[in-house]
Structures are given as structure tokens and as C-alpha cells.
C-alpha atoms as a PDB file:
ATOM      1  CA  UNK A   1       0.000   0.000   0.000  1.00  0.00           C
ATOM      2  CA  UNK A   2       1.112   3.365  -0.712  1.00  0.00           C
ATOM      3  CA  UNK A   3       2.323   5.915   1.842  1.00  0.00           C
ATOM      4  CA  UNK A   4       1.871   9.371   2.018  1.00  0.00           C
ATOM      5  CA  UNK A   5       4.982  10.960   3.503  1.00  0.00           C
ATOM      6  CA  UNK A   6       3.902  14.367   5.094  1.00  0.00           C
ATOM      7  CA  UNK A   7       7.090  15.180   7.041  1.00  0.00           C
ATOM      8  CA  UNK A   8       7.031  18.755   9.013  1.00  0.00           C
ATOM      9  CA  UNK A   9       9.826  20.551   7.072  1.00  0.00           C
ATOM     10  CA  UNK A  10      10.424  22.400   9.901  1.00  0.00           C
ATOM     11  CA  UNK A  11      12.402  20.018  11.690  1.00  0.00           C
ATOM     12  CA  UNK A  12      13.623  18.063   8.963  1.00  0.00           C
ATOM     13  CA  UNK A  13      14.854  20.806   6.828  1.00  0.00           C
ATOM     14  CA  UNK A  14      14.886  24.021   8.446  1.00  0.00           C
ATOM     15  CA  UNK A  15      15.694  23.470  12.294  1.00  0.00           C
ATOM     16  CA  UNK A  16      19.256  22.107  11.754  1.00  0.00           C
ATOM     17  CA  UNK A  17      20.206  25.467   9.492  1.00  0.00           C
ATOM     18  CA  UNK A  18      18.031  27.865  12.066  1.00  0.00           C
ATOM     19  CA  UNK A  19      20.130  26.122  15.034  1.00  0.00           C
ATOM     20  CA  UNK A  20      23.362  26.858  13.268  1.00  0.00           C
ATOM     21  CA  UNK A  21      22.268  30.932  13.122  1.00  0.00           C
ATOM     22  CA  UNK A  22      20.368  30.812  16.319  1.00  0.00           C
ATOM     23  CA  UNK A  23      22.471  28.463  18.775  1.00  0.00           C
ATOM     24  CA  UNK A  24      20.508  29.724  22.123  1.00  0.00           C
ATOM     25  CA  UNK A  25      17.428  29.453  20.896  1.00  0.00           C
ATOM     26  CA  UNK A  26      15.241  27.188  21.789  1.00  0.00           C
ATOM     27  CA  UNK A  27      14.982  25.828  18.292  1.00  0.00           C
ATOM     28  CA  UNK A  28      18.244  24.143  18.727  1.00  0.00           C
ATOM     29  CA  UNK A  29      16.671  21.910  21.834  1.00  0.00           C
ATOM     30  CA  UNK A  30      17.301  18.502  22.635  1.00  0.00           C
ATOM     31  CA  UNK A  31      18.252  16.044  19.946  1.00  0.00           C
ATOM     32  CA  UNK A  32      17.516  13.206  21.937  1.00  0.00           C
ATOM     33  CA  UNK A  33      14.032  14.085  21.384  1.00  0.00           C
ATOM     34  CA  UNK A  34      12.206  12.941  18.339  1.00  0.00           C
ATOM     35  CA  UNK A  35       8.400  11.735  17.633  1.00  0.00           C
ATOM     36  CA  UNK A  36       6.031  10.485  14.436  1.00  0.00           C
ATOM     37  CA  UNK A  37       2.532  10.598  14.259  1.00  0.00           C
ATOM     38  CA  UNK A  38       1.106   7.618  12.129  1.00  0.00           C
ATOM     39  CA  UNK A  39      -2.392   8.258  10.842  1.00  0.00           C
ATOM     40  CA  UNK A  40      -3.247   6.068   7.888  1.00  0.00           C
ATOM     41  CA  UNK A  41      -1.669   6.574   5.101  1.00  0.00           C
ATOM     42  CA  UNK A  42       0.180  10.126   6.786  1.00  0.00           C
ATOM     43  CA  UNK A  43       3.209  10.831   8.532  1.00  0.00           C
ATOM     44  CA  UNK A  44       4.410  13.503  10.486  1.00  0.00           C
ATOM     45  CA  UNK A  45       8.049  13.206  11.755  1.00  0.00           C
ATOM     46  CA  UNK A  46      10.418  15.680  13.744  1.00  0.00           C
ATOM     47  CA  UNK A  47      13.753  13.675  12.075  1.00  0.00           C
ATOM     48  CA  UNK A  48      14.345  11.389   8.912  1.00  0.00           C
ATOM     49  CA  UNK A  49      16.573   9.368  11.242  1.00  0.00           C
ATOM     50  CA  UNK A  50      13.663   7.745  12.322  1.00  0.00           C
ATOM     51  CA  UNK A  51      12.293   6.856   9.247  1.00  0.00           C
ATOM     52  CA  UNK A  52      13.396   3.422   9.614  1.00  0.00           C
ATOM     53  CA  UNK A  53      12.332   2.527  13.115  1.00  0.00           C
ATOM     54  CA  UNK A  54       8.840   3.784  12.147  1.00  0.00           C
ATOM     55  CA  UNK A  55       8.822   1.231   8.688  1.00  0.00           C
ATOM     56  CA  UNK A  56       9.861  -1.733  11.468  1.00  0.00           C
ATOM     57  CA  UNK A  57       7.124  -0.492  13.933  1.00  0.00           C
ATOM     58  CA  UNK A  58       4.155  -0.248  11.513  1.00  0.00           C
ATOM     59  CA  UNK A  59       4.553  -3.626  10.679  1.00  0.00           C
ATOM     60  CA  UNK A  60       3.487  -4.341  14.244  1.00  0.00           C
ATOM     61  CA  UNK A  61       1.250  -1.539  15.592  1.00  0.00           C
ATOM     62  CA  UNK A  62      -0.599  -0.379  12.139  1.00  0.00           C
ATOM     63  CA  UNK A  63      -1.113   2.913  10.761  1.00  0.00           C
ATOM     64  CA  UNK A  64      -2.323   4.776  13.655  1.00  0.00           C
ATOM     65  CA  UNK A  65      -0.160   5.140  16.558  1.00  0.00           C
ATOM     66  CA  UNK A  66       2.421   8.035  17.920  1.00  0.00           C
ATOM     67  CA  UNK A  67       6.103   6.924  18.642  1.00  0.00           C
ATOM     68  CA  UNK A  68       8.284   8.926  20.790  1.00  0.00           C
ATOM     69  CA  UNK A  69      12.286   8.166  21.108  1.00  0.00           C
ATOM     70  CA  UNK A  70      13.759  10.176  24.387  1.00  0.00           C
ATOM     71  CA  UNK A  71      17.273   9.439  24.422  1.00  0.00           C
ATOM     72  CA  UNK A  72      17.651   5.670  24.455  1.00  0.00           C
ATOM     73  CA  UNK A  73      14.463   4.622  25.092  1.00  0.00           C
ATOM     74  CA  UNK A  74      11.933   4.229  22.239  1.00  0.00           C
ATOM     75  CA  UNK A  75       7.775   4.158  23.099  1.00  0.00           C
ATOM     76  CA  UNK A  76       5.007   3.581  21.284  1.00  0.00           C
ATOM     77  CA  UNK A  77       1.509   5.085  21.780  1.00  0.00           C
ATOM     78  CA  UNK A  78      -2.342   4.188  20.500  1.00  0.00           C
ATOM     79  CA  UNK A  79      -4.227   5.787  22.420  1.00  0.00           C
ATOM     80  CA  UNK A  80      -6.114   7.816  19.947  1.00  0.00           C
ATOM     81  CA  UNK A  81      -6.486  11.197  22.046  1.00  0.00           C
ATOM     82  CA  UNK A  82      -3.029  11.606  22.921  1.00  0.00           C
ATOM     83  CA  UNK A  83      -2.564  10.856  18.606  1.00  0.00           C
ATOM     84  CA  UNK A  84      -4.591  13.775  18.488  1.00  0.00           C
ATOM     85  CA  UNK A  85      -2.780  16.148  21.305  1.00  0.00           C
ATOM     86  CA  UNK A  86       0.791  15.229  19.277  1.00  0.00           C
ATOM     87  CA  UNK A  87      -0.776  16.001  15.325  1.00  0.00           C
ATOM     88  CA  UNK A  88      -2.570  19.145  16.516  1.00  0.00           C
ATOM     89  CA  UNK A  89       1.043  20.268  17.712  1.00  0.00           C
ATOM     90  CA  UNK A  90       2.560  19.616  14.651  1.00  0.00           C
ATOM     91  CA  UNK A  91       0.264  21.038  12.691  1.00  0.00           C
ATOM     92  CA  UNK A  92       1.106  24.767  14.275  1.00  0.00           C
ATOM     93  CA  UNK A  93       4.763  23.921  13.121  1.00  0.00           C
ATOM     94  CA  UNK A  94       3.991  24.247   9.486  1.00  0.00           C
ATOM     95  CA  UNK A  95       3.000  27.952   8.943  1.00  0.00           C
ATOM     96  CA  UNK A  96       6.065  29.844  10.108  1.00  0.00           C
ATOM     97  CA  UNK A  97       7.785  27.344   8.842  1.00  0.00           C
ATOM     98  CA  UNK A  98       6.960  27.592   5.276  1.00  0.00           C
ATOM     99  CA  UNK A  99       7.477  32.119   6.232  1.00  0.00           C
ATOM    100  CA  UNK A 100      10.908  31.554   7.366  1.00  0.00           C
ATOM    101  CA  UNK A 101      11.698  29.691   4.126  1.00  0.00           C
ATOM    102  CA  UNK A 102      10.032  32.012   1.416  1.00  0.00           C
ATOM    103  CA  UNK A 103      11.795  35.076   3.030  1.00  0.00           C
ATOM    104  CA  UNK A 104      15.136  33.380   3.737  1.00  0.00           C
ATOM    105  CA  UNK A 105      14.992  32.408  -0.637  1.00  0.00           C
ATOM    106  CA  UNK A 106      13.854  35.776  -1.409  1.00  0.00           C
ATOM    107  CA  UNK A 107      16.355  37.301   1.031  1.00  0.00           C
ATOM    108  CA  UNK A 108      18.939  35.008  -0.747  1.00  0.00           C
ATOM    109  CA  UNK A 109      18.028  35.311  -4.182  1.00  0.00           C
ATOM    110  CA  UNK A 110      17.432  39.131  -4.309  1.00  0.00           C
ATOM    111  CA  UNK A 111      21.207  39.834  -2.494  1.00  0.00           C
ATOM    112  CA  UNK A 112      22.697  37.872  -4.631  1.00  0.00           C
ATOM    113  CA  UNK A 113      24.261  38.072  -8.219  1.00  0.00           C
ATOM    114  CA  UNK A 114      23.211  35.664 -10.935  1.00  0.00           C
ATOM    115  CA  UNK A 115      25.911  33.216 -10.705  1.00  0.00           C
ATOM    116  CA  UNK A 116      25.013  32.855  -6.879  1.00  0.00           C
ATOM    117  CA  UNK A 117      21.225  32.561  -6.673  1.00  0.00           C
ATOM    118  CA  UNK A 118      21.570  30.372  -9.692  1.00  0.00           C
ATOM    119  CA  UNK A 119      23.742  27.882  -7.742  1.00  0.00           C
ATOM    120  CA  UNK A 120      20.924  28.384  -4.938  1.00  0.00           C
ATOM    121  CA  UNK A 121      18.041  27.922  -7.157  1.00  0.00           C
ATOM    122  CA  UNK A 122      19.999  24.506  -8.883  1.00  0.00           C
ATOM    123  CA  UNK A 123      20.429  22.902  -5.602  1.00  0.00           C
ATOM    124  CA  UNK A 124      17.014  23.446  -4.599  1.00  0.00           C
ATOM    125  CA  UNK A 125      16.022  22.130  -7.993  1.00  0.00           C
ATOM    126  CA  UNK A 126      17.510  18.668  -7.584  1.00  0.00           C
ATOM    127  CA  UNK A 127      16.150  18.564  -3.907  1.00  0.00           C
ATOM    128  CA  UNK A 128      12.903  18.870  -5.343  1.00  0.00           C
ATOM    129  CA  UNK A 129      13.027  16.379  -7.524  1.00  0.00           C
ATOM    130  CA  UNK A 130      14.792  14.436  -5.348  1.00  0.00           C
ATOM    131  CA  UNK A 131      11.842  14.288  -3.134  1.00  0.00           C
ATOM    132  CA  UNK A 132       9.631  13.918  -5.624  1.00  0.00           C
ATOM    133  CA  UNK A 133      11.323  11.121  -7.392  1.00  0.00           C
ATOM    134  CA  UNK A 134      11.712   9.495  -3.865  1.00  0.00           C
ATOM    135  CA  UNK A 135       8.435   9.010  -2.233  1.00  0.00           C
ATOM    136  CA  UNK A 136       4.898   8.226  -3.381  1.00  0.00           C
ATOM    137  CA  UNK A 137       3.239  10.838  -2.407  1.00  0.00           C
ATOM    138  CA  UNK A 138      -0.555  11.743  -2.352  1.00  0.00           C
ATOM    139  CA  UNK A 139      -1.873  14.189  -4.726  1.00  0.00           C
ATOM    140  CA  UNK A 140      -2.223  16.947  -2.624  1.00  0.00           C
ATOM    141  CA  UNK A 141       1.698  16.457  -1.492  1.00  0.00           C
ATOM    142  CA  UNK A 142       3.032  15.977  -5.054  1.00  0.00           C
ATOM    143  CA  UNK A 143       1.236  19.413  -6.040  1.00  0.00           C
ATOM    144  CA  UNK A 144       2.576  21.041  -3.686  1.00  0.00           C
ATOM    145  CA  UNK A 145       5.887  19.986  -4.390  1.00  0.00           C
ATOM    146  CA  UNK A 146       5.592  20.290  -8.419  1.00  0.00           C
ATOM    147  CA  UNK A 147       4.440  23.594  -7.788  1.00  0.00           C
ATOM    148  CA  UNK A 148       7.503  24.773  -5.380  1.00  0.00           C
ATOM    149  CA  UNK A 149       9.680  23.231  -8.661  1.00  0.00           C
ATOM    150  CA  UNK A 150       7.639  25.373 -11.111  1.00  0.00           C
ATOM    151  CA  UNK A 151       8.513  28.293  -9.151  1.00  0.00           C
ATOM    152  CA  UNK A 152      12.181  27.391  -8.438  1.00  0.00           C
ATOM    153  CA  UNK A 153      12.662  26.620 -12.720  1.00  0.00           C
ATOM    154  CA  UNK A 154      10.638  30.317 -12.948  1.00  0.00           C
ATOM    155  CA  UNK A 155      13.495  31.719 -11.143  1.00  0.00           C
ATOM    156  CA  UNK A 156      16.342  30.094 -13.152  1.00  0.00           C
ATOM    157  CA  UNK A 157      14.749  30.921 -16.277  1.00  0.00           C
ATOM    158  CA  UNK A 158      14.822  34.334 -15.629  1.00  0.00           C
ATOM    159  CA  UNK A 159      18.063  34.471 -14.149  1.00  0.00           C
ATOM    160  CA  UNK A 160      18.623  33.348 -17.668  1.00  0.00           C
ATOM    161  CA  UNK A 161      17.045  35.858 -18.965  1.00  0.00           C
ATOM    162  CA  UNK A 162      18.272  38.765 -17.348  1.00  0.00           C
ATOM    163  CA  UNK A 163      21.419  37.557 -15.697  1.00  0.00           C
ATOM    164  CA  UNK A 164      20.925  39.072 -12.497  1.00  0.00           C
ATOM    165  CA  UNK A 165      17.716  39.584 -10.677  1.00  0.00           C
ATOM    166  CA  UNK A 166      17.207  43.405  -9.379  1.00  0.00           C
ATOM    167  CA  UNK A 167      18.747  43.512  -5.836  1.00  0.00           C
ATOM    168  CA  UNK A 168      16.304  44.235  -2.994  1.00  0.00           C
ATOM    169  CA  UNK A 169      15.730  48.101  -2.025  1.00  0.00           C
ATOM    170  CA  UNK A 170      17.342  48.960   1.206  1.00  0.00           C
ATOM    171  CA  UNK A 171      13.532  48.772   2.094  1.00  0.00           C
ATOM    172  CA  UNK A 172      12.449  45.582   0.550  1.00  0.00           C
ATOM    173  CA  UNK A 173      15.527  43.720   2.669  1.00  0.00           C
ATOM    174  CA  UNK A 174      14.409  45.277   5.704  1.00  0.00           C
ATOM    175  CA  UNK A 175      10.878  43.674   5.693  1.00  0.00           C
ATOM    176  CA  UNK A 176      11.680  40.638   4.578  1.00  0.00           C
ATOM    177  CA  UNK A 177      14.312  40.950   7.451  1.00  0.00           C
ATOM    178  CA  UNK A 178      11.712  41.762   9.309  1.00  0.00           C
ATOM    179  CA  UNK A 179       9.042  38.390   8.183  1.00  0.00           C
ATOM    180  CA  UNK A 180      12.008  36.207   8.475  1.00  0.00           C
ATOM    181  CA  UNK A 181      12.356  37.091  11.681  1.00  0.00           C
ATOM    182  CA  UNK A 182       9.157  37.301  13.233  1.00  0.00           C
ATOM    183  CA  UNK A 183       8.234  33.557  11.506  1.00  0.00           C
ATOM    184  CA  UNK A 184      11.585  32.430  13.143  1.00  0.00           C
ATOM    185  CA  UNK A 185       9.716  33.809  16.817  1.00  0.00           C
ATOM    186  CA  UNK A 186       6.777  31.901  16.025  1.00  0.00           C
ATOM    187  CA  UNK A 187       8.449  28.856  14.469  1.00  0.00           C
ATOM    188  CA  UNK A 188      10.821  29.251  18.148  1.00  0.00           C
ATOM    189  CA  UNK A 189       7.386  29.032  19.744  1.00  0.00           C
ATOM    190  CA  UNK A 190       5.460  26.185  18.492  1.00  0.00           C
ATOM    191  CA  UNK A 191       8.690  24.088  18.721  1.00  0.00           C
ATOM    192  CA  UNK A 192       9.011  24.168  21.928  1.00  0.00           C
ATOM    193  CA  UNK A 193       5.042  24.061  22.389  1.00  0.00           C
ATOM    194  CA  UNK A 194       5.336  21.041  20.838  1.00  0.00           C
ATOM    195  CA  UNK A 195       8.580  19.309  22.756  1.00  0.00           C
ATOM    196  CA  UNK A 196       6.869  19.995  25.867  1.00  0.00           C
ATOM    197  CA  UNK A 197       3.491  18.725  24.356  1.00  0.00           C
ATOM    198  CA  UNK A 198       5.446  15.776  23.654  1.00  0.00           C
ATOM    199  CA  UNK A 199       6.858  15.232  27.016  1.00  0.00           C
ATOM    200  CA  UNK A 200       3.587  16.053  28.532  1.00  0.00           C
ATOM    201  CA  UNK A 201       1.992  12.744  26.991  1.00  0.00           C
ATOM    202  CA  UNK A 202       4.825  10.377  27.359  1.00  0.00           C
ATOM    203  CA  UNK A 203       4.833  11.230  31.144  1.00  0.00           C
ATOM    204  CA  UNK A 204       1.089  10.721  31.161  1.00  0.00           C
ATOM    205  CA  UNK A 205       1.132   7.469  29.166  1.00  0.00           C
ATOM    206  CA  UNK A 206       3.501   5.989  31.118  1.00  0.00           C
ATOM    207  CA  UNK A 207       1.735   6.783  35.012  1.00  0.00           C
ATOM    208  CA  UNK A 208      -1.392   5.752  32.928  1.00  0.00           C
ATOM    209  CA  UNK A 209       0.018   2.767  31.284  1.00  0.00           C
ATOM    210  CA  UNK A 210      -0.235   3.454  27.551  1.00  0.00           C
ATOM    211  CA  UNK A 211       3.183   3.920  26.821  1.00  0.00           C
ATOM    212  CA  UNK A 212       4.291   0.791  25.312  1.00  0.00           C
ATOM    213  CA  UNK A 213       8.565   0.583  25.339  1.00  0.00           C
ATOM    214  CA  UNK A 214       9.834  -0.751  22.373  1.00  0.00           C
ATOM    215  CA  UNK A 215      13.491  -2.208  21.404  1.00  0.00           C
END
């Protein structure tokens, strides 16, 4: 059966560079913290490292269940209202997540000369097709990502064009300083709303007995 992969970008993709600029935040955490939420055919993951204790773990607990991995130990979860608590707290991950990476690539490619943003745009080409190449992926997710590819080849083409694209204003940079920076407060937020969401329901499955350990 196929499998929709909806990883939270956030983490995957953005949190490792955003803890490199911003190592006191709280975006940088606790790596020996990680979490999936299984729902059917849907995924939502805070690190591709876990990608293959989750394959191994759906074999035995199905396609609805939230695993947690603090440290060493490794749990698993069913109960369907905690599922709920951890995907609602992903969910708010998304938004300022997808902010911080529009105005970091418009940030990038409007400072930069032609030769530079088009080395920028290439390698997020072949990331894109990368991922879409990799995964079978719902409609909905393979839109989304054909249409961030669209826009990427728009940008190369007229980099092509024009063979540099016109610099940002003083002003422009400034405001897109200015909604990278406020999505980076809110994407600080809702990480750490989530980690402690996280450790909030593996403390209450395990007094209550729902947190199964696993290998």
C-alpha cells in the first residue's frame, strides 16, 4: 500500500540550518528528542533518522499510533487522544515554517548576483526532484511539491534571462528581514510548544500505562 509521507519541514529541513544561526534558541533543543505521528496513510516526523524505526514499527502496531524516542528509550503510543494532542502540535509547526523559508529564498536570491542565486536555485532544484522522485506521495503532497519546482525553474529561467535579478531596495531587505524574523519567533514558539506537548503525553502514558517501550 502506498504511503503518504507528510514530514514537518520544519524540523527536517529548516531546524538544523536555524540552530546553526540561532544556537541559544530554543529551536536548537534537545536532539535526543524525536516523535512520528502515524495516521493512515500520513506521517508527520520531527527527524528522517527515524524513518526506519517507524517502517519496522508499523509492521506491528498499524497505521495509527504516535512513537516517541527520548534518548535511548523508544515508546510507542495508541491511544487515539493523545494521537490527536501530538498532530494538533505539529500542525502549528507548518506555517512559520513555510514564512521563514520564502523570506530566507527571497532574502537570498534578491542579495545575490546571478551566478550565486543560480547555484541556490539549482540545488534546490535537484532537492525537489529528489523528493519527488523518492516518495509516493498523495496528490495533494506531489502538487505542492511540483508547484515549489515550477517556481524554483521560474526563477532560473529568468536568471537566464536577465542575468541578475534586481537587488532588494534597502527597504524591501528590511521587511523581509523583518518576516524572516518574526516567523523564526513563532516557528521558536510552536517548537518548543510542541517538545513539551510531547513530554507532557509520554509522562502521562507511562503513570497511565499506555506507553508501550519498544526495542
Amino acid at each position: 500500500m502506498s504511503r503518504t509521507f507528510r514530514l514537518v519541514l520544519a524540523l527536517t529541513l529548516l531546524l538544523p540550518a536555524l540552530a546553526a544561526a540561532h544556537p541559544h534558541s530554543e529551536i536548537h533543543g534537545n536532539d535526543e528528542l524525536g516523535w512520528a505521528v502515524i495516521r493512515g496513510d500520513d506521517r508527520h516526523t520531527s527527524s528522517m533518522d527515524d524513518l526506519e524505526d517507524i517502517e519496522d514499527l508499523q509492521s506491528r502496531f498499524g497505521d495509527d499510533f504516535l512513537y516517541i524516542r527520548d534518548g535511548d528509550e523508544r515508546y510507542v503510543i495508541t491511544n487515539r487522544a493523545m494521537i490527536d494532542r501530538a498532530e494538533e502540535a505539529s500542525h502549528r509547526i507548518v506555517d512559520p515554517a513555510k514564512a521563514i523559508a520564502k523570506a530566507e529564498a527571497r532574502l537570498a536570491v534578491s542579495q545575490a548576483k546571478g551566478t550565486k542565486a543560480r547555484v541556490k536555485l539549482e540545488s534546490a532544484e535537484s532537492q525537489l526532484e529528489a523528493a519527488i522522485e523518492r516518495h509516493e506521495l498523495g496528490d495533494k503532497e506531489a502538487d505542492e511539491l511540483r508547484r515549489a519546482l515550477e517556481r524554483v525553474r521560474e526563477e532560473l529561467g529568468e536568471i537566464e534571462a536577465t542575468g541578475e535579478r534586481r537587488r532588494a531596495t534597502p527597504s524591501e531587505q528590511k521587511e523581509l528581514e523583518r518576516r524572516r524574523d518574526e516567523a523564526h519567533e513563532r516557528l521558536e514558539r510552536a517548537v518548543s510548544e510542541m517538545r513539551s506537548e510531547i513530554r507532557d503525553i509520554l509522562r502521562e502514558a507511562k503513570d497511565q500505562d499506555l506507553a508501550r517501550r519498544v526495542r
